[in-house]
PDB file of N, CA and C in Angstrom:
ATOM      1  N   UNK A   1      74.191 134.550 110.817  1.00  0.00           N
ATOM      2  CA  UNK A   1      74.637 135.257 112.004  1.00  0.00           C
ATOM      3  C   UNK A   1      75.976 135.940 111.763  1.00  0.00           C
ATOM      4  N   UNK A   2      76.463 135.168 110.917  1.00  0.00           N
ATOM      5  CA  UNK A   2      78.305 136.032 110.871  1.00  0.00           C
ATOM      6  C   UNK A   2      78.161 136.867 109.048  1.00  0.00           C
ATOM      7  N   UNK A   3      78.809 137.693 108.853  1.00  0.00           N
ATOM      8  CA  UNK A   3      78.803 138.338 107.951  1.00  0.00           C
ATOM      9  C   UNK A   3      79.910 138.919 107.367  1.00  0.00           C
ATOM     10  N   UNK A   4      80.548 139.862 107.212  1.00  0.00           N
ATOM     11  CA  UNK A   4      82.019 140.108 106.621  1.00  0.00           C
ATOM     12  C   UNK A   4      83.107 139.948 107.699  1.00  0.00           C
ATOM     13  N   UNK A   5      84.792 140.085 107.204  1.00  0.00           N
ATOM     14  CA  UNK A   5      85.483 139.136 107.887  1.00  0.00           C
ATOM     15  C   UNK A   5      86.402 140.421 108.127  1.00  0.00           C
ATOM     16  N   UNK A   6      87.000 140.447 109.608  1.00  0.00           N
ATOM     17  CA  UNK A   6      87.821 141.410 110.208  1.00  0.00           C
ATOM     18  C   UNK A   6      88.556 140.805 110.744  1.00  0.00           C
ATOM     19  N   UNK A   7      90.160 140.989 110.533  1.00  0.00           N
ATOM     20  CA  UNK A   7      91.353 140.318 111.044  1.00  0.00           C
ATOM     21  C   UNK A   7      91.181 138.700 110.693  1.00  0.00           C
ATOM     22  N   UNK A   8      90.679 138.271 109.705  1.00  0.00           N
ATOM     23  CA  UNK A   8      91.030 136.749 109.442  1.00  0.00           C
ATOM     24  C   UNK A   8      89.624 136.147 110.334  1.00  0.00           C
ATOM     25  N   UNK A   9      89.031 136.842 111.107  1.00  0.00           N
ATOM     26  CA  UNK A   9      87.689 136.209 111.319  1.00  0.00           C
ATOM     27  C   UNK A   9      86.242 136.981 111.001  1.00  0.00           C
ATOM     28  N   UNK A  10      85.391 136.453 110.751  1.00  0.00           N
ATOM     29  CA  UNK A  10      83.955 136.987 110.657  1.00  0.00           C
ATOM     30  C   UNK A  10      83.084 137.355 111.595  1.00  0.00           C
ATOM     31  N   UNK A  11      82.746 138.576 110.940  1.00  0.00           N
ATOM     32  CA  UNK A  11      82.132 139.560 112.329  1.00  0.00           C
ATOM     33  C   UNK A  11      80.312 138.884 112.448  1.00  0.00           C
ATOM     34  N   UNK A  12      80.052 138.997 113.589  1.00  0.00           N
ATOM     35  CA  UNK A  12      78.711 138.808 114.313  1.00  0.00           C
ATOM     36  C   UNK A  12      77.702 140.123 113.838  1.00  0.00           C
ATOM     37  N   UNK A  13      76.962 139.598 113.260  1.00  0.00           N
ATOM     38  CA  UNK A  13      75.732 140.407 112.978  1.00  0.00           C
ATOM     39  C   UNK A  13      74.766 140.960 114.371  1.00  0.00           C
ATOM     40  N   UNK A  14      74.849 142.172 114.685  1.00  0.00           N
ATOM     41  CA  UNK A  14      74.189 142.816 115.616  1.00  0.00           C
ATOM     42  C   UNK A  14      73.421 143.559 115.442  1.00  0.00           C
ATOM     43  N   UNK A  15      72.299 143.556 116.625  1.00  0.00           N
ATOM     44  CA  UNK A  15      71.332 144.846 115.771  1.00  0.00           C
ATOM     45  C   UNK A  15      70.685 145.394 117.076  1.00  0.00           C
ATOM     46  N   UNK A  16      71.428 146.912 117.280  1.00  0.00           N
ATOM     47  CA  UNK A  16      71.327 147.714 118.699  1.00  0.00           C
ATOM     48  C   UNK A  16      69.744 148.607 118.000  1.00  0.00           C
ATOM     49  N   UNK A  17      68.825 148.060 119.503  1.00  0.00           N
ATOM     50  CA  UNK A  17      67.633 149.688 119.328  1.00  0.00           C
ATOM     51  C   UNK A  17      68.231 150.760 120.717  1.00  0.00           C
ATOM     52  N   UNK A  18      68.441 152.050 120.176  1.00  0.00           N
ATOM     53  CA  UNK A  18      68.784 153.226 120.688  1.00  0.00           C
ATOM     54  C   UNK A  18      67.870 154.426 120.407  1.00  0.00           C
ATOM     55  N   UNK A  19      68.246 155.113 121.319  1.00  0.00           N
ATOM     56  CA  UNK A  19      67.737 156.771 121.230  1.00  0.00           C
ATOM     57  C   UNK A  19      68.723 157.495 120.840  1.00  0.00           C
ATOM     58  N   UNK A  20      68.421 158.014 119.834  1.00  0.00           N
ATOM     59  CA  UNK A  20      69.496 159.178 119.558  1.00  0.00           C
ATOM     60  C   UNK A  20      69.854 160.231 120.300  1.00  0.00           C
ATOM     61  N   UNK A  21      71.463 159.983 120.985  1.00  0.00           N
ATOM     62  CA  UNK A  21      71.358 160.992 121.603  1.00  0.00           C
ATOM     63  C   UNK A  21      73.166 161.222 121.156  1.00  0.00           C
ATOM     64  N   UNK A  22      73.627 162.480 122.126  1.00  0.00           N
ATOM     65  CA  UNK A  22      75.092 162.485 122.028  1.00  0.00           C
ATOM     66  C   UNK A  22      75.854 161.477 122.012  1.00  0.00           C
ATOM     67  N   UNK A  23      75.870 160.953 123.423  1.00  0.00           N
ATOM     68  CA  UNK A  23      76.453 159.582 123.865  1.00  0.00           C
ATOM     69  C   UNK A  23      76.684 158.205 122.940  1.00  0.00           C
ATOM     70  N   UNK A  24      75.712 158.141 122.090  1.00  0.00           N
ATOM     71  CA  UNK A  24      75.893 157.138 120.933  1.00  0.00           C
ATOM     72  C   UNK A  24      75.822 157.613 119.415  1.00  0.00           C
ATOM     73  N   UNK A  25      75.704 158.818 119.041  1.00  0.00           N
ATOM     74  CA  UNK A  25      75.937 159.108 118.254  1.00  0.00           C
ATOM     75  C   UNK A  25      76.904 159.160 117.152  1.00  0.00           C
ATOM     76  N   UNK A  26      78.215 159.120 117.643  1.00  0.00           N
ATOM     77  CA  UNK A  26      79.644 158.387 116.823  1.00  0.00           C
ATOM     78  C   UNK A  26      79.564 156.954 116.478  1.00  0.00           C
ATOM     79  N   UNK A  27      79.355 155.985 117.730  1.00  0.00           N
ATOM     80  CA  UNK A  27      78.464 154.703 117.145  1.00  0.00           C
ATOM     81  C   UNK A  27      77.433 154.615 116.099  1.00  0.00           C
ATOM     82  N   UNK A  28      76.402 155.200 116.069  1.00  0.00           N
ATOM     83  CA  UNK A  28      75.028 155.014 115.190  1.00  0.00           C
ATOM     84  C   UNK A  28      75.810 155.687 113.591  1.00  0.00           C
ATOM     85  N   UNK A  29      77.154 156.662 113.992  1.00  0.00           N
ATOM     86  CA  UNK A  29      77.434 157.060 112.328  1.00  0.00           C
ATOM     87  C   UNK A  29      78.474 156.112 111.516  1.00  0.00           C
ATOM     88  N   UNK A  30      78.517 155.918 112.726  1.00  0.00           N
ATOM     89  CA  UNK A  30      80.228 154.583 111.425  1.00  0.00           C
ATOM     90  C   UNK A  30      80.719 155.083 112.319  1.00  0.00           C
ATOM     91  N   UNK A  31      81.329 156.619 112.630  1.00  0.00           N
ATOM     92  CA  UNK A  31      82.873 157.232 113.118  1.00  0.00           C
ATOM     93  C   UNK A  31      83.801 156.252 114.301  1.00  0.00           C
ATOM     94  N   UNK A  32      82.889 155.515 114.886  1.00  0.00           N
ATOM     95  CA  UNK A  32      83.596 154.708 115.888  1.00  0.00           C
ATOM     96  C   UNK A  32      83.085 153.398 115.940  1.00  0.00           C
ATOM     97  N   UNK A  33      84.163 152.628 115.255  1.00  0.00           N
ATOM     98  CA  UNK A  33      83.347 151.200 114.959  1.00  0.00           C
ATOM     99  C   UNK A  33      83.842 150.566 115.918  1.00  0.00           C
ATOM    100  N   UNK A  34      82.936 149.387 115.460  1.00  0.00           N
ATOM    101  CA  UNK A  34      82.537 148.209 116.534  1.00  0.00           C
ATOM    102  C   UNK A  34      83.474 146.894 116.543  1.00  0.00           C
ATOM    103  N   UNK A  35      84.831 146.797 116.959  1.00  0.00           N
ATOM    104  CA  UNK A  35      85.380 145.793 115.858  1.00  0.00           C
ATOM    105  C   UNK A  35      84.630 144.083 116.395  1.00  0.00           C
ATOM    106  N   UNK A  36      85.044 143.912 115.027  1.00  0.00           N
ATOM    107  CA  UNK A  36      84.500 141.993 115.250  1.00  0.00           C
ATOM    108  C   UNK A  36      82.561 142.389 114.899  1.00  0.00           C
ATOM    109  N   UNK A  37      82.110 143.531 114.656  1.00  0.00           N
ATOM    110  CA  UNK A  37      80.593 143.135 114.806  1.00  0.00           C
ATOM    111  C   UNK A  37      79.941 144.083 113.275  1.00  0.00           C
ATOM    112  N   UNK A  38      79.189 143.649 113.102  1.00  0.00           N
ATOM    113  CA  UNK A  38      78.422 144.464 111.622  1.00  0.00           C
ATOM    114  C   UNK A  38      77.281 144.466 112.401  1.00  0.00           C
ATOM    115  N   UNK A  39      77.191 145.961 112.943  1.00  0.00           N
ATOM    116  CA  UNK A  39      76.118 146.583 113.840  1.00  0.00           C
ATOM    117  C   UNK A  39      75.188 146.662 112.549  1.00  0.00           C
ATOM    118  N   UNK A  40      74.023 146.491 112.820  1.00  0.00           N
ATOM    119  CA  UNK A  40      72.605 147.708 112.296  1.00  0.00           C
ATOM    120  C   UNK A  40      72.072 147.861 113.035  1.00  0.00           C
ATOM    121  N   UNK A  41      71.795 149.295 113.348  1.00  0.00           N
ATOM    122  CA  UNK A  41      71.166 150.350 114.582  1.00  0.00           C
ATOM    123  C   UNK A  41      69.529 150.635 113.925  1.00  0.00           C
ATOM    124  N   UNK A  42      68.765 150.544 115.391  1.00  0.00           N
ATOM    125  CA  UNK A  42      67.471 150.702 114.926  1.00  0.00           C
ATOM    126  C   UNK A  42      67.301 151.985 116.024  1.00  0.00           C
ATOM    127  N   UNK A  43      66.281 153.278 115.233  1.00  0.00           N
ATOM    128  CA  UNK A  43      66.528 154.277 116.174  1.00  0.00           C
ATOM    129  C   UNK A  43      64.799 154.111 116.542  1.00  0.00           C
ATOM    130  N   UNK A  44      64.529 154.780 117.807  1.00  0.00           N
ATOM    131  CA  UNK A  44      63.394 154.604 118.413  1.00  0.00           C
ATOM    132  C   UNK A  44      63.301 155.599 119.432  1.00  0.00           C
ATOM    133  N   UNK A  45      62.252 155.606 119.919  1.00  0.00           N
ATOM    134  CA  UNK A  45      61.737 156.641 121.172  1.00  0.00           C
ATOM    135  C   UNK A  45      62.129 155.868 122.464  1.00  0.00           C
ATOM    136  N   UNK A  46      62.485 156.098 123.332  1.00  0.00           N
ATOM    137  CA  UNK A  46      63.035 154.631 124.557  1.00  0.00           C
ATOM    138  C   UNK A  46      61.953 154.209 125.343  1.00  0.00           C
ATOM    139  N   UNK A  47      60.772 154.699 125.184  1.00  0.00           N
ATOM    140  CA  UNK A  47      59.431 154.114 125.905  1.00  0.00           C
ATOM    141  C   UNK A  47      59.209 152.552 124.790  1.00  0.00           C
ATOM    142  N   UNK A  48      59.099 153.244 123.730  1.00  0.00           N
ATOM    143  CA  UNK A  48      59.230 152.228 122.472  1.00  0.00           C
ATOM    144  C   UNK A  48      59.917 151.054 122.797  1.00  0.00           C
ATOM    145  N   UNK A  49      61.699 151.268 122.600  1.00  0.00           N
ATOM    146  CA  UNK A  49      62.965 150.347 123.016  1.00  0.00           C
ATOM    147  C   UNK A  49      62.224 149.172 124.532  1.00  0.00           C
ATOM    148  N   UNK A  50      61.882 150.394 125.324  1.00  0.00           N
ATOM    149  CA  UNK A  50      62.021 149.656 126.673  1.00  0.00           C
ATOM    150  C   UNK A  50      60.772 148.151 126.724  1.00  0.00           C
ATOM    151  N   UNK A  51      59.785 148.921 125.898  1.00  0.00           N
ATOM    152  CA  UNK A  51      58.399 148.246 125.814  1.00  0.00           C
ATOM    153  C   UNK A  51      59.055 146.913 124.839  1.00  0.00           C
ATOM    154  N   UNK A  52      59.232 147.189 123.548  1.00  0.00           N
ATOM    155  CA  UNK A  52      59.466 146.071 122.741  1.00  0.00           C
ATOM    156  C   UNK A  52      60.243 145.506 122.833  1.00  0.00           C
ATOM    157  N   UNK A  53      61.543 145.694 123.245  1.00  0.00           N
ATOM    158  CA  UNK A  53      62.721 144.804 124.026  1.00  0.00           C
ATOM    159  C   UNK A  53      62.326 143.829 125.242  1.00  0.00           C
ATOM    160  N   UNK A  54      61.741 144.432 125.833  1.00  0.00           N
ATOM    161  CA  UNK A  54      61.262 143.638 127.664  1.00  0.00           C
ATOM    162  C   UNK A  54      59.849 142.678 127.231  1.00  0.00           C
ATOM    163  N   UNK A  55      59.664 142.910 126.098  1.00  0.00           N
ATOM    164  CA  UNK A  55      58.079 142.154 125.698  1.00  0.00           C
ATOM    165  C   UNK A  55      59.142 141.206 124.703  1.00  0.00           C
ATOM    166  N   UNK A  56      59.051 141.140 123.904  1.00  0.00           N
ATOM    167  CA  UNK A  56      59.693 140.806 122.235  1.00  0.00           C
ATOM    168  C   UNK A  56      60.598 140.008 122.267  1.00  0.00           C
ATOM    169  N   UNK A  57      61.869 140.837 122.885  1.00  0.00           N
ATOM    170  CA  UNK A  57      63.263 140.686 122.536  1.00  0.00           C
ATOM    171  C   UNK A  57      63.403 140.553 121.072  1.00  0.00           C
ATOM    172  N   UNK A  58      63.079 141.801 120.619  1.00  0.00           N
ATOM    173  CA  UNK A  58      63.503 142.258 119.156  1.00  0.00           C
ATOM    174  C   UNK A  58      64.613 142.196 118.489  1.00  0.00           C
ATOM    175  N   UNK A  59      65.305 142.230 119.186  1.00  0.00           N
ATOM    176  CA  UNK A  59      67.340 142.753 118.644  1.00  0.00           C
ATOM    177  C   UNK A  59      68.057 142.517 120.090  1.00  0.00           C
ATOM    178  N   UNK A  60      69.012 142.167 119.536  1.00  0.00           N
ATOM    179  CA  UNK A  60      70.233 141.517 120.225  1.00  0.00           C
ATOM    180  C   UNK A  60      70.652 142.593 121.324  1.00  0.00           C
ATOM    181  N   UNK A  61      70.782 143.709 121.363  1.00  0.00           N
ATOM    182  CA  UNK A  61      71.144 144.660 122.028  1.00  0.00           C
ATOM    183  C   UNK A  61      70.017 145.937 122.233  1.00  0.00           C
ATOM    184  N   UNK A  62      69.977 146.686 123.513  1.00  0.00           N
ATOM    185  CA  UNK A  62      69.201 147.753 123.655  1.00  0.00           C
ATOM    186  C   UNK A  62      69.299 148.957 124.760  1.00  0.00           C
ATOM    187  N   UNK A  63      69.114 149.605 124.709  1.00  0.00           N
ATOM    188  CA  UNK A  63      68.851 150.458 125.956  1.00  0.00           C
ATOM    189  C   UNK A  63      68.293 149.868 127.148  1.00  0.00           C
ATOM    190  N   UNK A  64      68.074 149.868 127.847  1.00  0.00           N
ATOM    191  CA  UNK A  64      67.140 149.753 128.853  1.00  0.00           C
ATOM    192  C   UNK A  64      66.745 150.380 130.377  1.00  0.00           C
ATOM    193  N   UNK A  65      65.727 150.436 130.543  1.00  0.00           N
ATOM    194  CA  UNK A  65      66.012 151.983 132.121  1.00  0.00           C
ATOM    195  C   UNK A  65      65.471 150.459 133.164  1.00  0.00           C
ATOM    196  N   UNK A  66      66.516 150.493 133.910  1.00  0.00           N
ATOM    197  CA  UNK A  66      65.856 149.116 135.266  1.00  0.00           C
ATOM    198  C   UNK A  66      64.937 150.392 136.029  1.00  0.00           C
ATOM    199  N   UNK A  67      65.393 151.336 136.294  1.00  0.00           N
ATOM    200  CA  UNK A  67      64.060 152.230 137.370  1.00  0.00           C
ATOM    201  C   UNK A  67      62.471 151.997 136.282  1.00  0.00           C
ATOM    202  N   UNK A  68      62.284 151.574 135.193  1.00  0.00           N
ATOM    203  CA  UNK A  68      61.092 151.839 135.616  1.00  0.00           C
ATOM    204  C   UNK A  68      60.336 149.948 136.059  1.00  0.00           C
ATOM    205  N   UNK A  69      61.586 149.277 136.175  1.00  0.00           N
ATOM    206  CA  UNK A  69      60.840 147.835 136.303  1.00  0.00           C
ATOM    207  C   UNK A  69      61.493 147.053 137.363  1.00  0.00           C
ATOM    208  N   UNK A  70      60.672 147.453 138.793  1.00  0.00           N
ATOM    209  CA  UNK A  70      61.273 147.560 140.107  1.00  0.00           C
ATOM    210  C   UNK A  70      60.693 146.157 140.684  1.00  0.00           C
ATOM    211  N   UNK A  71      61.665 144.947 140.682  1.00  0.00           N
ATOM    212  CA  UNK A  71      61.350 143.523 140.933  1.00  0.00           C
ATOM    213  C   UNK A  71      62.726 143.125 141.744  1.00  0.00           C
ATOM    214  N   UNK A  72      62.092 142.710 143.026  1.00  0.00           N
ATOM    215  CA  UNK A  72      63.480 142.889 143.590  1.00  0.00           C
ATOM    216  C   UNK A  72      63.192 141.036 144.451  1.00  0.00           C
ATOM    217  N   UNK A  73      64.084 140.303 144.256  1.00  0.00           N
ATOM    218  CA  UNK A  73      63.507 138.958 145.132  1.00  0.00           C
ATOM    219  C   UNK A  73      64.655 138.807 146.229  1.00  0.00           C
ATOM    220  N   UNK A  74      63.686 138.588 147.456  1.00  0.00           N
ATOM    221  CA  UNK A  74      64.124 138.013 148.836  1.00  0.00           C
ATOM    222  C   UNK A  74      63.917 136.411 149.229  1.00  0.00           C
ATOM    223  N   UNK A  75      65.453 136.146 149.996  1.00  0.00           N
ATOM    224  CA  UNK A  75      65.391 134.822 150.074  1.00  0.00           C
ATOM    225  C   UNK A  75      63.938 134.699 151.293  1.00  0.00           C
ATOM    226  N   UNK A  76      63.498 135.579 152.038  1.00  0.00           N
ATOM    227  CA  UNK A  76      62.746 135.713 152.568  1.00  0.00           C
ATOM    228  C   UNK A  76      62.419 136.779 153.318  1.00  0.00           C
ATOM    229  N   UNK A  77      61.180 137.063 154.206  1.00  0.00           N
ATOM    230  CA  UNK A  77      60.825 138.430 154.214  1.00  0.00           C
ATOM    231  C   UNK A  77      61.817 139.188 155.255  1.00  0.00           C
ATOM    232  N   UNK A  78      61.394 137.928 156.464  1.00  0.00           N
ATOM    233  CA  UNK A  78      61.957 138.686 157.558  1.00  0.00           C
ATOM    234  C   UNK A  78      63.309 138.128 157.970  1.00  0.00           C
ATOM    235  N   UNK A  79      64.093 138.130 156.968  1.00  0.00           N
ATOM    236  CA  UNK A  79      65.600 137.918 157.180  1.00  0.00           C
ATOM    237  C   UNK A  79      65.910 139.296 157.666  1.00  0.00           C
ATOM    238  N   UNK A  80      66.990 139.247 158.871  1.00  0.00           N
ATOM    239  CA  UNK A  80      67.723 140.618 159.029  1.00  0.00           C
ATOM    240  C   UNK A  80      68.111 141.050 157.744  1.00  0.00           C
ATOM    241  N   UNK A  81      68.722 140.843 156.774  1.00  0.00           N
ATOM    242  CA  UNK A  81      69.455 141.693 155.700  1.00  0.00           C
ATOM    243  C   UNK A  81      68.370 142.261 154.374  1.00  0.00           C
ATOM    244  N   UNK A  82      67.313 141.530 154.467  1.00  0.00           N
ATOM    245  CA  UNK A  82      66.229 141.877 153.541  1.00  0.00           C
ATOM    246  C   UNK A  82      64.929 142.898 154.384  1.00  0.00           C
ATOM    247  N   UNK A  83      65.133 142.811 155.628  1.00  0.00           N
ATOM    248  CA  UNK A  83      64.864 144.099 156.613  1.00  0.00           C
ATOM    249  C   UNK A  83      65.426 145.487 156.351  1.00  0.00           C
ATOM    250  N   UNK A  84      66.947 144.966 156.240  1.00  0.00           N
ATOM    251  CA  UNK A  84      67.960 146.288 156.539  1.00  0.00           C
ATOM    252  C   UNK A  84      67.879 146.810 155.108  1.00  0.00           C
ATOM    253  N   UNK A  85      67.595 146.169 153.856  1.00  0.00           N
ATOM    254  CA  UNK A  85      67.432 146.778 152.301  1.00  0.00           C
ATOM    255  C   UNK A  85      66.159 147.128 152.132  1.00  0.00           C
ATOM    256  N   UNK A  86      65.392 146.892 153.075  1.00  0.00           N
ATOM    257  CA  UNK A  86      63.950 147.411 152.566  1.00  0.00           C
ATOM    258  C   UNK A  86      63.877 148.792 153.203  1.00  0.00           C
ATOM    259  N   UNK A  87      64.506 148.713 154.505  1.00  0.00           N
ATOM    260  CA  UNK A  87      64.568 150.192 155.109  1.00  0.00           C
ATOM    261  C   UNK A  87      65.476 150.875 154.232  1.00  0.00           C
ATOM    262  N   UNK A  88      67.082 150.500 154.199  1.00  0.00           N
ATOM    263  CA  UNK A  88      67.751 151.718 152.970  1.00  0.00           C
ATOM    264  C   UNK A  88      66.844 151.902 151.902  1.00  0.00           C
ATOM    265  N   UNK A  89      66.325 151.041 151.067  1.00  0.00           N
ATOM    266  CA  UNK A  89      65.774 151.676 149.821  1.00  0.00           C
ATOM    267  C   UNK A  89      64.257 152.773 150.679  1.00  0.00           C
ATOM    268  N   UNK A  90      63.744 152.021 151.221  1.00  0.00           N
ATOM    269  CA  UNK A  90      62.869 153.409 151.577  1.00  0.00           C
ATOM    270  C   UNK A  90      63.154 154.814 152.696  1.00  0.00           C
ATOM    271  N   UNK A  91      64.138 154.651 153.074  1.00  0.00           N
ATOM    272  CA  UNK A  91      64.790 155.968 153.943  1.00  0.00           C
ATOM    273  C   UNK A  91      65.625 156.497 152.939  1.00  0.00           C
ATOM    274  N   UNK A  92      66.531 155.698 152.631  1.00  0.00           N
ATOM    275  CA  UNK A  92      67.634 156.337 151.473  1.00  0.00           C
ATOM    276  C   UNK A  92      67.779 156.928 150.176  1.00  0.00           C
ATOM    277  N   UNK A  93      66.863 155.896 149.538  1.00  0.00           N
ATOM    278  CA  UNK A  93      66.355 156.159 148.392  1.00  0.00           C
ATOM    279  C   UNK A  93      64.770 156.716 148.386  1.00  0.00           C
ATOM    280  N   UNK A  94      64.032 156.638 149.401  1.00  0.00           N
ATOM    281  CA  UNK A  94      62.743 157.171 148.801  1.00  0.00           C
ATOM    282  C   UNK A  94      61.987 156.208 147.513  1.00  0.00           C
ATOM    283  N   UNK A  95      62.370 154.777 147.868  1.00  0.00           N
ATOM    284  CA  UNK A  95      61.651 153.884 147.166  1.00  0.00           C
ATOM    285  C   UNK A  95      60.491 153.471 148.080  1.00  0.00           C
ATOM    286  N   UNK A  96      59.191 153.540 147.630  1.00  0.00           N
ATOM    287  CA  UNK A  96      58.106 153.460 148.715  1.00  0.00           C
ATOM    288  C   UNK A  96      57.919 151.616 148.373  1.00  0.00           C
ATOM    289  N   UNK A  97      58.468 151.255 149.660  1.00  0.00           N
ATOM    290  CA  UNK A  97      58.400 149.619 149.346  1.00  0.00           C
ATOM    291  C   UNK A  97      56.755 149.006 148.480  1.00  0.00           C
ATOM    292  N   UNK A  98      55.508 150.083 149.021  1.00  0.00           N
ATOM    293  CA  UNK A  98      54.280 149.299 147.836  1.00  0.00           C
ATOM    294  C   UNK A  98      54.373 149.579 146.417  1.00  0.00           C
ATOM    295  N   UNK A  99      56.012 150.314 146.019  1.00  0.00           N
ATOM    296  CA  UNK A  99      56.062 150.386 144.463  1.00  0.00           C
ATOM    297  C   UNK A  99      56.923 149.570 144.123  1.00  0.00           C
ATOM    298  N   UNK A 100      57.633 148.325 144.864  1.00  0.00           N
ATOM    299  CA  UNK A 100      58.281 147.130 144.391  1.00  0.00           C
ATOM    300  C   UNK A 100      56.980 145.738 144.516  1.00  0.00           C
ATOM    301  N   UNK A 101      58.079 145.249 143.444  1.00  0.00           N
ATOM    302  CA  UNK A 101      57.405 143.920 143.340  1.00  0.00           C
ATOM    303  C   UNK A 101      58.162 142.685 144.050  1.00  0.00           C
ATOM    304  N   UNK A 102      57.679 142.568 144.939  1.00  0.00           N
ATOM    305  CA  UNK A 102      59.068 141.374 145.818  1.00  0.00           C
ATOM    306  C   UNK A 102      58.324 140.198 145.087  1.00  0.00           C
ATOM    307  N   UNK A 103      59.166 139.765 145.064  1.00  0.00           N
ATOM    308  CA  UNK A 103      59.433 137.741 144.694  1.00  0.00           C
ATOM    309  C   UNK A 103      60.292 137.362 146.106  1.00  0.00           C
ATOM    310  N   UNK A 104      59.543 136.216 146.556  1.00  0.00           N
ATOM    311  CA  UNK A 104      60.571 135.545 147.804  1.00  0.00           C
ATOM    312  C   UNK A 104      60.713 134.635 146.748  1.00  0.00           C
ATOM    313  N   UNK A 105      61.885 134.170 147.282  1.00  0.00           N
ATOM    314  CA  UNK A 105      62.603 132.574 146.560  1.00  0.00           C
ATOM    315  C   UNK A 105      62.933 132.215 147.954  1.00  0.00           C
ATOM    316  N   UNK A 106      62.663 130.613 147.973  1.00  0.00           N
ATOM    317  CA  UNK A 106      63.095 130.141 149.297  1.00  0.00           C
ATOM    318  C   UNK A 106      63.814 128.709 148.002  1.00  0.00           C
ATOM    319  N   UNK A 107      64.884 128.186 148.701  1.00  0.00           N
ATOM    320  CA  UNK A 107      65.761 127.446 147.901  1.00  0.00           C
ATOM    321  C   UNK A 107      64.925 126.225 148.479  1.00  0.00           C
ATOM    322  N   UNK A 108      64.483 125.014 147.770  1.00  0.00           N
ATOM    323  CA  UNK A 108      64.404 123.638 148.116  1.00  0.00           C
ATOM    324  C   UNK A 108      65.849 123.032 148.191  1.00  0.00           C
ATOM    325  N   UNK A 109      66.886 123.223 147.725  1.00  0.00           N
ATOM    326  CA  UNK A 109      68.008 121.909 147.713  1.00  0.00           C
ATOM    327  C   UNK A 109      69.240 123.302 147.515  1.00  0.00           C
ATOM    328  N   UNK A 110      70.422 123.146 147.268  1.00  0.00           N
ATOM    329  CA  UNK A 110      72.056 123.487 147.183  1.00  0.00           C
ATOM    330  C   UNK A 110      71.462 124.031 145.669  1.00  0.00           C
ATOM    331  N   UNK A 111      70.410 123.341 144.787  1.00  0.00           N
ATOM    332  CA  UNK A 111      70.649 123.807 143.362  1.00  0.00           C
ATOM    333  C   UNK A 111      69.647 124.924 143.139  1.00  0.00           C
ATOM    334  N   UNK A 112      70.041 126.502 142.910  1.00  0.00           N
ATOM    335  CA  UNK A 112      69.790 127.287 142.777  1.00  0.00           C
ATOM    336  C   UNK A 112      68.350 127.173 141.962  1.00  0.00           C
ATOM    337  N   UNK A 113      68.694 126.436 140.790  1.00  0.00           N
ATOM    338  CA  UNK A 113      67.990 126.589 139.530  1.00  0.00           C
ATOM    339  C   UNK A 113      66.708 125.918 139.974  1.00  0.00           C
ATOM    340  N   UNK A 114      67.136 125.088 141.205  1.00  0.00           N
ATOM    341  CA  UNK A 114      65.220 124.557 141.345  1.00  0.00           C
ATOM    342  C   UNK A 114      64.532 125.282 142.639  1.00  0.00           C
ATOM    343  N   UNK A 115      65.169 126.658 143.067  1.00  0.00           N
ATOM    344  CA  UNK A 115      64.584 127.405 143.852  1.00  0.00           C
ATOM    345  C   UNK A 115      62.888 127.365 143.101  1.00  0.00           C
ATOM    346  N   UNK A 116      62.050 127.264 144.268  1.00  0.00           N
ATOM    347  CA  UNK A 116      60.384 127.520 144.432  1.00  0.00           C
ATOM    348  C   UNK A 116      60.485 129.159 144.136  1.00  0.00           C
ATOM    349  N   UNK A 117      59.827 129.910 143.472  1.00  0.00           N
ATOM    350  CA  UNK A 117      59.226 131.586 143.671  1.00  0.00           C
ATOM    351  C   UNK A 117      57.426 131.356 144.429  1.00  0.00           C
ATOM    352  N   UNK A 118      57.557 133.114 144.912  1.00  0.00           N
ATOM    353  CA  UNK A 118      56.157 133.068 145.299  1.00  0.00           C
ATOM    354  C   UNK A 118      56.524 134.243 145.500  1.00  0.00           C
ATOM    355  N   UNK A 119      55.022 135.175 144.782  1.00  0.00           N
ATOM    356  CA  UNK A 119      55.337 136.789 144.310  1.00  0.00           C
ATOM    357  C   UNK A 119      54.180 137.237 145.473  1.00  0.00           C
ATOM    358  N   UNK A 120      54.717 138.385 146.641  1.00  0.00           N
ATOM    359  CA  UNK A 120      54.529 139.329 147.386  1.00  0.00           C
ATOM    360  C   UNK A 120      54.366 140.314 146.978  1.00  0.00           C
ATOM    361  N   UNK A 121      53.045 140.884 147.132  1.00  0.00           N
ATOM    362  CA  UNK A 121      53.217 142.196 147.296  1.00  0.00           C
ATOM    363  C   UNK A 121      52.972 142.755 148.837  1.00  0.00           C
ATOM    364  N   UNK A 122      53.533 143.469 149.364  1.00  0.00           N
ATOM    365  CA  UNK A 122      54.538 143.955 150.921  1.00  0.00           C
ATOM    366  C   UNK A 122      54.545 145.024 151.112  1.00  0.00           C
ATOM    367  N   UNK A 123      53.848 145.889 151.764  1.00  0.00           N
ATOM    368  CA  UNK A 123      54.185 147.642 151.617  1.00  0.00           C
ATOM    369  C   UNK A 123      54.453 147.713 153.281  1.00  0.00           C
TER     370      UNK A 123
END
């Protein structure tokens, strides 16, 4: 995991998948390094990135577009505040609520981590 040594410590082996574009392009050449890390860049198409990253987890780092993977969880349906976000996203945004994927979580106890799920679909 660690590999050559910068300032008296050893850098973290990383390995970013990107699209070549402007924006990372000084990154992907050397010209603007990464300190503390010994990047290797994997270049790809971002349908590619998005698919094998969100399936895989190929490499440590990636692109990723959240619009195309619309999962949104409510502590429940008909709470006032999960009312009032379902109307902004579909008045405001023009998100047509039958193109989300709701998850309710209803909490059993104070500990988050043993919240129950149960996946809605809600239009």
């Amino acid at each position: 995991m660690f590999s050559s040594v910068t300032s008296g410590r050893r850098n973290v082996r990383l390995t970013l998948a990107i699209n070549d574009s402007d924006q990372v392009r000084d990154v992907l050449s050397g010209a603007v390094p990464v300190d503390g890390v010994d990047l290797t860049t994997l270049l790809f198409e971002a349908e590619e990135i998005f698919f094998r990253f969100s399936r895989h987890r190929e490499w440590e780092i990636s692109e990723l577009s959240l619009a195309k993977y619309r999962r949104i969880g409510v502590p429940e349906w008909s709470v006032t505040a999960t009312v009032c976000a379902r109307a902004q996203l579909q008045h405001e945004y023009g998100v047509s609520l039958g193109d989300v994927r709701w998850v309710q979580v209803a909490p059993t106890s104070r500990d988050a981590s043993r919240a129950s799920t149960s996946t809605r679909r809600r239009g």
